[in-house]
N, C-alpha and C. Protein backbone atom coordinates (compact mmCIF):
# COMPACT_ATOMS: atom_id res chain seq x y z
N UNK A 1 31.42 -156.94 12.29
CA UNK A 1 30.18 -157.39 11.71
C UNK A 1 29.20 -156.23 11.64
N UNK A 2 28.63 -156.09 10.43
CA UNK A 2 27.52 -155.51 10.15
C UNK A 2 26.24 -155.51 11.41
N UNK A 3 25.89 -153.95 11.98
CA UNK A 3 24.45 -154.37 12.87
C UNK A 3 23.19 -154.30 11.78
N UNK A 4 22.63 -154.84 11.70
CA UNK A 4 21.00 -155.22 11.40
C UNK A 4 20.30 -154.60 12.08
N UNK A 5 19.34 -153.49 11.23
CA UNK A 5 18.27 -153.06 11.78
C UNK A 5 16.86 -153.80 11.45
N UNK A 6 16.07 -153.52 12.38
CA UNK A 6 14.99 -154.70 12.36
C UNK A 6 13.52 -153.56 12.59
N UNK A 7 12.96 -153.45 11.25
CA UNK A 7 11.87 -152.22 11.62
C UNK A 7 10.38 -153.28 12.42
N UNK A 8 10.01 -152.93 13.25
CA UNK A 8 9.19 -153.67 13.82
C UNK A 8 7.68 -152.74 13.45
N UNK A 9 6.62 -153.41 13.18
CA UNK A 9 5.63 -152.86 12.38
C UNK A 9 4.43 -153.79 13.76
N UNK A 10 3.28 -153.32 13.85
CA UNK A 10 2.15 -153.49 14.43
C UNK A 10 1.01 -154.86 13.28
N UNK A 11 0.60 -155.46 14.15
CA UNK A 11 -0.11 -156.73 12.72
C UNK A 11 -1.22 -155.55 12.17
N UNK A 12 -0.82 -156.22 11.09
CA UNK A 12 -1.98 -155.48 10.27
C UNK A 12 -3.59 -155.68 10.42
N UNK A 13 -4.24 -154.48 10.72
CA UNK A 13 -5.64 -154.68 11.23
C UNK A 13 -6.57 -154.87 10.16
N UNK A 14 -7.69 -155.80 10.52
CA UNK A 14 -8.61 -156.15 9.80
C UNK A 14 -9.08 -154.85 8.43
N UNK A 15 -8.92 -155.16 7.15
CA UNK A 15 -9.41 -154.02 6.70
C UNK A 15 -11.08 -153.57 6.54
N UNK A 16 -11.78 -154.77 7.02
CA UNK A 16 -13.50 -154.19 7.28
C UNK A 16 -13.21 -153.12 8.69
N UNK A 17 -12.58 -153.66 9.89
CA UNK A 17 -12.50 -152.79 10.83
C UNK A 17 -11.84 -151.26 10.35
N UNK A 18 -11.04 -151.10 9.55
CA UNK A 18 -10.77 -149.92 9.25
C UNK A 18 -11.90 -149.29 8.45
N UNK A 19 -12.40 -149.85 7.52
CA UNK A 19 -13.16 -149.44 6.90
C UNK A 19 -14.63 -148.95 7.98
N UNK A 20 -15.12 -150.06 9.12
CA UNK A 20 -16.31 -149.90 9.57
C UNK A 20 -15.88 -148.50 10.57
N UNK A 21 -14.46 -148.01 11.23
CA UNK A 21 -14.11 -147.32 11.77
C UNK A 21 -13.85 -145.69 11.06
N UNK A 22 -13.85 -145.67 9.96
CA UNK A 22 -13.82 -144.49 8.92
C UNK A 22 -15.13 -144.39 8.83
N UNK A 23 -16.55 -145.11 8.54
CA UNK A 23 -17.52 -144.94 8.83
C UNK A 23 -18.05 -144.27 9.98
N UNK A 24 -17.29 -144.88 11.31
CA UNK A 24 -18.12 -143.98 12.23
C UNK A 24 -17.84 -143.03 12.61
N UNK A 25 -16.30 -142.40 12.48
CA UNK A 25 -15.88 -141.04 12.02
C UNK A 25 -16.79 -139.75 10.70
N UNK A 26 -17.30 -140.57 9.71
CA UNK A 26 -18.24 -140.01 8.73
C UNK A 26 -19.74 -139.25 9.61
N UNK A 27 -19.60 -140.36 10.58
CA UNK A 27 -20.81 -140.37 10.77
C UNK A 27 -20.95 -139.40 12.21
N UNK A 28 -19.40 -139.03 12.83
CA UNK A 28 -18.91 -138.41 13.54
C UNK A 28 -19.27 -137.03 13.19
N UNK A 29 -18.88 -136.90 12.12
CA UNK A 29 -18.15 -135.40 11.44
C UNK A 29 -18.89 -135.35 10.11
N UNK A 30 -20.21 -135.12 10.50
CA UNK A 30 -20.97 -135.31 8.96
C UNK A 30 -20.46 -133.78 7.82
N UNK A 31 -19.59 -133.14 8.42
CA UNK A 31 -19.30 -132.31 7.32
C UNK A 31 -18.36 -132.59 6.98
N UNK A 32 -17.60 -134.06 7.09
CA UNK A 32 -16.54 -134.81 6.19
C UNK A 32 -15.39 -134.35 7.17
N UNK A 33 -14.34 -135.23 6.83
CA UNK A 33 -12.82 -136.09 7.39
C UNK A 33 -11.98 -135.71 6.92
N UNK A 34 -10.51 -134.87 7.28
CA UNK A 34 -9.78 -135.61 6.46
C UNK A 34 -8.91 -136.41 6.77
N UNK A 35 -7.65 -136.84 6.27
CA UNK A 35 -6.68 -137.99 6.45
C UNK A 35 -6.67 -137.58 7.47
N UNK A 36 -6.13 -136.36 8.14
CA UNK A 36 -5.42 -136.11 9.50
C UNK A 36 -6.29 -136.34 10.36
N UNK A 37 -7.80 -136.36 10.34
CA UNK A 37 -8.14 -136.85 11.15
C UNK A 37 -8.27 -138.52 11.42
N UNK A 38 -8.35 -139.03 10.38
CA UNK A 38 -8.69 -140.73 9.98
C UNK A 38 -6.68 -141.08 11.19
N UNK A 39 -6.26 -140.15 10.91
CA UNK A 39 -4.57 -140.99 12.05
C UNK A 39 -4.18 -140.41 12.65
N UNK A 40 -4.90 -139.43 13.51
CA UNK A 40 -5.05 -138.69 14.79
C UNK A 40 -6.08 -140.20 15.43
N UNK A 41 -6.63 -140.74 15.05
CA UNK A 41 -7.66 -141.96 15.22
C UNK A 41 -7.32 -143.22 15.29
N UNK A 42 -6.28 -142.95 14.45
CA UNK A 42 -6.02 -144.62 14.06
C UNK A 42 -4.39 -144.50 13.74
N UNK A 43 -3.32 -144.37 14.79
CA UNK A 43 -2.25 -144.08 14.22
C UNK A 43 -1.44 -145.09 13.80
N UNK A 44 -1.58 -146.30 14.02
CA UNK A 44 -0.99 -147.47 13.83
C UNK A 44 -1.26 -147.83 12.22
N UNK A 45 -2.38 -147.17 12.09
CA UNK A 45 -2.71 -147.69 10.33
C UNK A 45 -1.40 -147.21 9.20
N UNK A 46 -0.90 -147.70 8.53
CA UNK A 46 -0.53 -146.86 6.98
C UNK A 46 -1.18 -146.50 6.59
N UNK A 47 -0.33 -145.67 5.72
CA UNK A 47 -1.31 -145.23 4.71
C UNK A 47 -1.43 -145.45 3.19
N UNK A 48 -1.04 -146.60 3.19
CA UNK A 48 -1.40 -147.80 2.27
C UNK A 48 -2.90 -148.31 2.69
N UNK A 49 -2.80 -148.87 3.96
CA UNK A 49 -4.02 -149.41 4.31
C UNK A 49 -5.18 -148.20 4.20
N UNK A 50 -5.03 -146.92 4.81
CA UNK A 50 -5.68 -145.91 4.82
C UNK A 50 -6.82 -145.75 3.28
N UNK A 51 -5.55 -145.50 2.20
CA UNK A 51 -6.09 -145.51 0.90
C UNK A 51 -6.58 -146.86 0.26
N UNK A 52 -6.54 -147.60 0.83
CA UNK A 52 -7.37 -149.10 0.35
C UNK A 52 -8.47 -148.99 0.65
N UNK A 53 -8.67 -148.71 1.92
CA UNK A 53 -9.70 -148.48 2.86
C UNK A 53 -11.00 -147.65 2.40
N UNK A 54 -10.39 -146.13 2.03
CA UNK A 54 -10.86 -145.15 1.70
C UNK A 54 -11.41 -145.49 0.19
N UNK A 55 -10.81 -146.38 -0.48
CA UNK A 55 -10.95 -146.44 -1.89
C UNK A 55 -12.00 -147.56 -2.38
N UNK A 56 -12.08 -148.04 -1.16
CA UNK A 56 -13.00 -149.57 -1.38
C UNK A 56 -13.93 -149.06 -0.64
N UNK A 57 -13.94 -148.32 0.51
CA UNK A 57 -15.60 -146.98 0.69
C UNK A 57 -16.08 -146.71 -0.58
N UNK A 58 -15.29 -145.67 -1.46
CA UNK A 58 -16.12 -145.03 -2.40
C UNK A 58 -16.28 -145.75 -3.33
N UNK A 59 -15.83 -147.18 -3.67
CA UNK A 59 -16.03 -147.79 -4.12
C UNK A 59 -17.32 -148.98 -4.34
N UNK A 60 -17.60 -148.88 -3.23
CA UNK A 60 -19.10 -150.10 -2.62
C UNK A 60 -20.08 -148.76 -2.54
N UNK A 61 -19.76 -147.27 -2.21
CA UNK A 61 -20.78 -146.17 -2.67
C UNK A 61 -21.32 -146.22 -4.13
N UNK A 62 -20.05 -146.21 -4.82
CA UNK A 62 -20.25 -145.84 -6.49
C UNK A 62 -21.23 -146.75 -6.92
N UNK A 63 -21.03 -148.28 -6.80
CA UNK A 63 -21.45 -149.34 -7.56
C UNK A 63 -22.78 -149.46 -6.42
N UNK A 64 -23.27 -148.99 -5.71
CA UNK A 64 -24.46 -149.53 -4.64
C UNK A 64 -25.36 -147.85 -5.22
N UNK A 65 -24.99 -146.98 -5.40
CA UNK A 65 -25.71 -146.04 -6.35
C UNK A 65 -25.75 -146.25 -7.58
N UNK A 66 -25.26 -146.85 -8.46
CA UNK A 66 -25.70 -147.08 -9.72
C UNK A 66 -24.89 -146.09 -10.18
N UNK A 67 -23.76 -145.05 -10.17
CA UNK A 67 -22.83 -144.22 -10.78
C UNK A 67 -22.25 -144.77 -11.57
N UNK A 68 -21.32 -145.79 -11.64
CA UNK A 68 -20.67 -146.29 -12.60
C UNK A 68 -21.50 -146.60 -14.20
N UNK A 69 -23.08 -146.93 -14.16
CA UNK A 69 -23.34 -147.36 -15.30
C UNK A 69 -24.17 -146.19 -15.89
N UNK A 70 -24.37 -145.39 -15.34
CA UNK A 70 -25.27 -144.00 -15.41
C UNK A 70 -24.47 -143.06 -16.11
N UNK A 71 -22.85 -142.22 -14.98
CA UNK A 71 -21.85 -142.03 -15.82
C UNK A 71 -21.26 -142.41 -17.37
N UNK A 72 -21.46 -143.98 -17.34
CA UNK A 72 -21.14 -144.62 -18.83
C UNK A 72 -21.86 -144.22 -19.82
N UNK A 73 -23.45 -144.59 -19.39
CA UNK A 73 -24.40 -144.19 -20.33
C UNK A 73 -24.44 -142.73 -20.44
N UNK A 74 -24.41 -141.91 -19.64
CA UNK A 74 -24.63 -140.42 -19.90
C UNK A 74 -23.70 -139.76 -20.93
N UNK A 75 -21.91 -140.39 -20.66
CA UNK A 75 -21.28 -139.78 -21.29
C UNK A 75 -21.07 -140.50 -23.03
N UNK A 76 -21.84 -141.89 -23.13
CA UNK A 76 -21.66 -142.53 -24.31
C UNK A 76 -23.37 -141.37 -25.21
N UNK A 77 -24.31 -141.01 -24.34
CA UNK A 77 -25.40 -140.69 -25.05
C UNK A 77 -25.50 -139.25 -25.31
N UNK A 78 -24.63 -138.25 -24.77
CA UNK A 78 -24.28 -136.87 -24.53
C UNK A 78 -22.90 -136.92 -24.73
N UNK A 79 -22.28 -136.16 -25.65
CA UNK A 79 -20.90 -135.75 -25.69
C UNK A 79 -21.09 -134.38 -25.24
N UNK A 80 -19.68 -134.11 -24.20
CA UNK A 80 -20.03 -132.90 -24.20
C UNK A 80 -19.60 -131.54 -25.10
N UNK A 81 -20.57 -130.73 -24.69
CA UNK A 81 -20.74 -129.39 -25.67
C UNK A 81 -19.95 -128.20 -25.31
N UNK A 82 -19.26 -127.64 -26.18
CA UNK A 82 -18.66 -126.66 -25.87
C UNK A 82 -18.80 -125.39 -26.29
N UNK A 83 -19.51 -124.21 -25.84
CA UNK A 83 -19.77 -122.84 -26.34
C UNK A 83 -18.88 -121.74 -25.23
N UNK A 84 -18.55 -120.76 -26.10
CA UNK A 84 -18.19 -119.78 -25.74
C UNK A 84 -18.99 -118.36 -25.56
N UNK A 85 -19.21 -117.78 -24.50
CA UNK A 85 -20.21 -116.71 -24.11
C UNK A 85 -19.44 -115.49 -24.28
N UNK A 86 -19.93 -114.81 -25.08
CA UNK A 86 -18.92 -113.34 -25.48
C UNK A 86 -19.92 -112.40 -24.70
């Protein structure tokens, strides 16, 4: 008979707690993070969850600054220009 391997995984943690926990690392290391540090921290996380995490941060940044509709309008009211400096 065939043995069966059985990968055993950790429950998946709240993703506000990951998220509120990448925050206080930010807020740790105000000259910015990177991955290796976010799971030197948190090693149980994926990094599936990691990039959800990270992506729904800059995400509630973008839209809570007003970037998304500013960007739109800037690039619908300005095309950009292209010159060459000899």
């Amino acid at each position: 008979m065939a043995e069966v391997k059985v990968k055993v995984q950790p429950p998946d943690a709240d993703p506000v707690e990951i998220e509120n926990r990448i925050i206080e690392l930010c807020h740790q290391f105000p000259h910015g993070i990177t991955d290796q540090v976010i799971q030197n921290e948190m090693p149980h996380i994926e990094a599936q969850q990691r990039a959800v995490a990270i992506n729904r941060l800059l995400s509630m940044m973008t839209n809570a600054l007003g970037l998304n509709s500013a960007i739109v309008s800037r690039k619908s009211l300005n095309p950009p220009r292209v010159s060459w400096i000899s």
